[in-house]
C-alpha atoms as a PDB file:
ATOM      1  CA  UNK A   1     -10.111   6.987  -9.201  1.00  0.00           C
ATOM      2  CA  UNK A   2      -7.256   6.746  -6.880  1.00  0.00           C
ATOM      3  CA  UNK A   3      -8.026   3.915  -5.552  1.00  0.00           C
ATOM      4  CA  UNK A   4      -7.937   2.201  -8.791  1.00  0.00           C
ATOM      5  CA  UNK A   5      -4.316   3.373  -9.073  1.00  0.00           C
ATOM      6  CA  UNK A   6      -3.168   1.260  -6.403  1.00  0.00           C
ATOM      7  CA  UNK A   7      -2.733   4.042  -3.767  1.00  0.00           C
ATOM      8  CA  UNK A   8      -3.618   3.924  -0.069  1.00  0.00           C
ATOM      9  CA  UNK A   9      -5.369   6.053   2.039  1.00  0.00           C
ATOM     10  CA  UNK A  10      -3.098   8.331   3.096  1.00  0.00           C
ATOM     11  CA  UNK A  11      -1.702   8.819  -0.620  1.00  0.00           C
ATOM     12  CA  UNK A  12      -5.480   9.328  -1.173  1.00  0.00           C
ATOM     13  CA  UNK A  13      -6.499  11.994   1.356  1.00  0.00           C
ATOM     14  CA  UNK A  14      -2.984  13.588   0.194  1.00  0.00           C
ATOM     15  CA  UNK A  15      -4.314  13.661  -3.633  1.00  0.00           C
ATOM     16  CA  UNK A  16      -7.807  15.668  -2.297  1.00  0.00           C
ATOM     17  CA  UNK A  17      -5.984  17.972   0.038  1.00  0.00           C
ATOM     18  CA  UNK A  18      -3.938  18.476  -2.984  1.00  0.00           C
ATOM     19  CA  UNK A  19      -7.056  19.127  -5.385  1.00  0.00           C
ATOM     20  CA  UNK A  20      -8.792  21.690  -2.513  1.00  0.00           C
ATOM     21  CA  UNK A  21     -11.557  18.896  -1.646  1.00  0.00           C
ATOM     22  CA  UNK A  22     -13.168  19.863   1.366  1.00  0.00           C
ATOM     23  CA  UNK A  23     -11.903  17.664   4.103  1.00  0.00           C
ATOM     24  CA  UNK A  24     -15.733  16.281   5.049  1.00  0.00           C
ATOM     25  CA  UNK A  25     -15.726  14.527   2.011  1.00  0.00           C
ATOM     26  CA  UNK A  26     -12.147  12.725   2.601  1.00  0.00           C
ATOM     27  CA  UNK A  27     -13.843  10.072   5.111  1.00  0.00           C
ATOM     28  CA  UNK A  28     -16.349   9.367   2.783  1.00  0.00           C
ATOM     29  CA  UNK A  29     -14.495   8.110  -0.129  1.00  0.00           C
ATOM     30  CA  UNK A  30     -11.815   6.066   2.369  1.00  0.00           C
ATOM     31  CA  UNK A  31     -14.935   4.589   3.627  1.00  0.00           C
ATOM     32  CA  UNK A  32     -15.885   3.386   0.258  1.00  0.00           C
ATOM     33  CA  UNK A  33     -12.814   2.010  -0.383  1.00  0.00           C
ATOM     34  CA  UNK A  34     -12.250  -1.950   0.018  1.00  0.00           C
ATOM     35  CA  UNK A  35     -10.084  -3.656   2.040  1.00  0.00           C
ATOM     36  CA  UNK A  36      -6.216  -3.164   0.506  1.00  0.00           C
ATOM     37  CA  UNK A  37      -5.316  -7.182   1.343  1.00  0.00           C
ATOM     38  CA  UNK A  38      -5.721  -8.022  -2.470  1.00  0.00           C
ATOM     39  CA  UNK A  39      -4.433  -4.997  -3.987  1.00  0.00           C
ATOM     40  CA  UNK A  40      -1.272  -5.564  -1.517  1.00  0.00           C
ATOM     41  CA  UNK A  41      -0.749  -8.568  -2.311  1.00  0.00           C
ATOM     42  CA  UNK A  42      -0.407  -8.236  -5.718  1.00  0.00           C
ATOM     43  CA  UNK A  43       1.695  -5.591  -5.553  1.00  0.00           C
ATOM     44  CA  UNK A  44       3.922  -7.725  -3.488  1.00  0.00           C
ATOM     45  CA  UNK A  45       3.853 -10.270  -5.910  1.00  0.00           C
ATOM     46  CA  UNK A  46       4.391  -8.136  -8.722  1.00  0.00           C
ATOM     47  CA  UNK A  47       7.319  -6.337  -7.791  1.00  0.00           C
ATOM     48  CA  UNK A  48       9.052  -9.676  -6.401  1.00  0.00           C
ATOM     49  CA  UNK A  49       8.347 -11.755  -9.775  1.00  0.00           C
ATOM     50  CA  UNK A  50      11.466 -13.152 -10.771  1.00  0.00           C
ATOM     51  CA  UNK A  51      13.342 -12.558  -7.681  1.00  0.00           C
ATOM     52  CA  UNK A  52      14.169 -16.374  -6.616  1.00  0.00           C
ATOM     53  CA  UNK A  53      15.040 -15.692  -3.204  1.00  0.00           C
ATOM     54  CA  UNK A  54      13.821 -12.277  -2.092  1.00  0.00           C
ATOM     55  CA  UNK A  55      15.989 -10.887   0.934  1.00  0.00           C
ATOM     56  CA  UNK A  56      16.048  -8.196   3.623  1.00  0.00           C
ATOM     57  CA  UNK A  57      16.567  -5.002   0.663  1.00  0.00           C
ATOM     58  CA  UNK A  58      13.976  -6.772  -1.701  1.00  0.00           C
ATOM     59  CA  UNK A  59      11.344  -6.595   0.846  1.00  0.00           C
ATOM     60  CA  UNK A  60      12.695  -3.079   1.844  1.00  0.00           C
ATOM     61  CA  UNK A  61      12.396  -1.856  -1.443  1.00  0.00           C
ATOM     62  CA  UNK A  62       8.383  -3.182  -1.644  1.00  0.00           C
ATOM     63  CA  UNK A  63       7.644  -1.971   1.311  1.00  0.00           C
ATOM     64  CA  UNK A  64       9.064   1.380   0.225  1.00  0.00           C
ATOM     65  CA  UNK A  65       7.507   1.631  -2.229  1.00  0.00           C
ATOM     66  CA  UNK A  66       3.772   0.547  -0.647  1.00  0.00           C
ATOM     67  CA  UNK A  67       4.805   3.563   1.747  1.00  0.00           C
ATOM     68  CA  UNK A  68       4.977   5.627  -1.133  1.00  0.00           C
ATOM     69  CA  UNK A  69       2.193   4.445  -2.345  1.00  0.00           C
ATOM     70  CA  UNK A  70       0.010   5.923   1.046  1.00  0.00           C
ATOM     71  CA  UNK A  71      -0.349   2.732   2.830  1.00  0.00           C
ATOM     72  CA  UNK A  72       0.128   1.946   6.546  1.00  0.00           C
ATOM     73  CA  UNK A  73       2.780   0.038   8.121  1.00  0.00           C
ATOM     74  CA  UNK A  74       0.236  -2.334   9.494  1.00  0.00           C
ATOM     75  CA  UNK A  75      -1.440  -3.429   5.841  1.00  0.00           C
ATOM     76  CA  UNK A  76       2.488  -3.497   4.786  1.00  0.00           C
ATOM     77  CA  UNK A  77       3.459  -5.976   7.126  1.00  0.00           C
ATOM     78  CA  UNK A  78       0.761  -8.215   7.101  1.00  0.00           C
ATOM     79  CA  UNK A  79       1.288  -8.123   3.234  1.00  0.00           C
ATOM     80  CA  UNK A  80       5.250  -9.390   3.653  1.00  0.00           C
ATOM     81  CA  UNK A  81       4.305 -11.521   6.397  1.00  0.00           C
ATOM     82  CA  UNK A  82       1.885 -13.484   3.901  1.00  0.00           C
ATOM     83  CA  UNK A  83       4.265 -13.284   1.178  1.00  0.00           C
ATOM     84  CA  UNK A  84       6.653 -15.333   3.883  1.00  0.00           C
ATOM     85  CA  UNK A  85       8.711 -12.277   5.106  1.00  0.00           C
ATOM     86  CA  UNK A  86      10.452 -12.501   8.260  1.00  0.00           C
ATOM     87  CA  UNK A  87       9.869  -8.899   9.215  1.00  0.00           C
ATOM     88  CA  UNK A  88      11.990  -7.582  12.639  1.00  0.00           C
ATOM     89  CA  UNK A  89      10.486  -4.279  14.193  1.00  0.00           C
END
């Protein structure tokens, strides 16, 4: 169910903790879930539409958001980076 919202894995296993799901069956449903490349980029793409050239606070305020949304800095970054952000650590 989560999952189909868009949220990550750490929003996820926030959202059982939250409901009082016993923490052995946490693993199990991240497991299940797919690989967040597509879902990502989407939401990149989404949240960028219209923006001609996205800058520095554009891609700030995506990956904020993705953050938000329980995903790690990792799947964020390789998101931007395939969107064509020049991300500095």
């Amino acid at each position: 169910h989560y999952a189909a919202k868009g949220y990550g894995p750490y929003k996820i296993k926030a959202e059982l903790y939250r409901r009082g799901v016993p923490k052995e069956f946490w693993d199990a449903a991240v497991e299940e879930w797919e690989d967040p490349a597509d879902q990502l980029d989407a939401f990149v793409a989404k949240k960028l539409r219209g923006v001609d050239c996205p800058d520095r606070k554009d891609f700030k305020r995506v990956s904020d958001a993705l953050v938000r949304r329980g995903y790690s800095w990792s799947d964020i970054n390789a998101a931007l980076r395939r969107y064509g952000a020049e991300i500095n650590e």
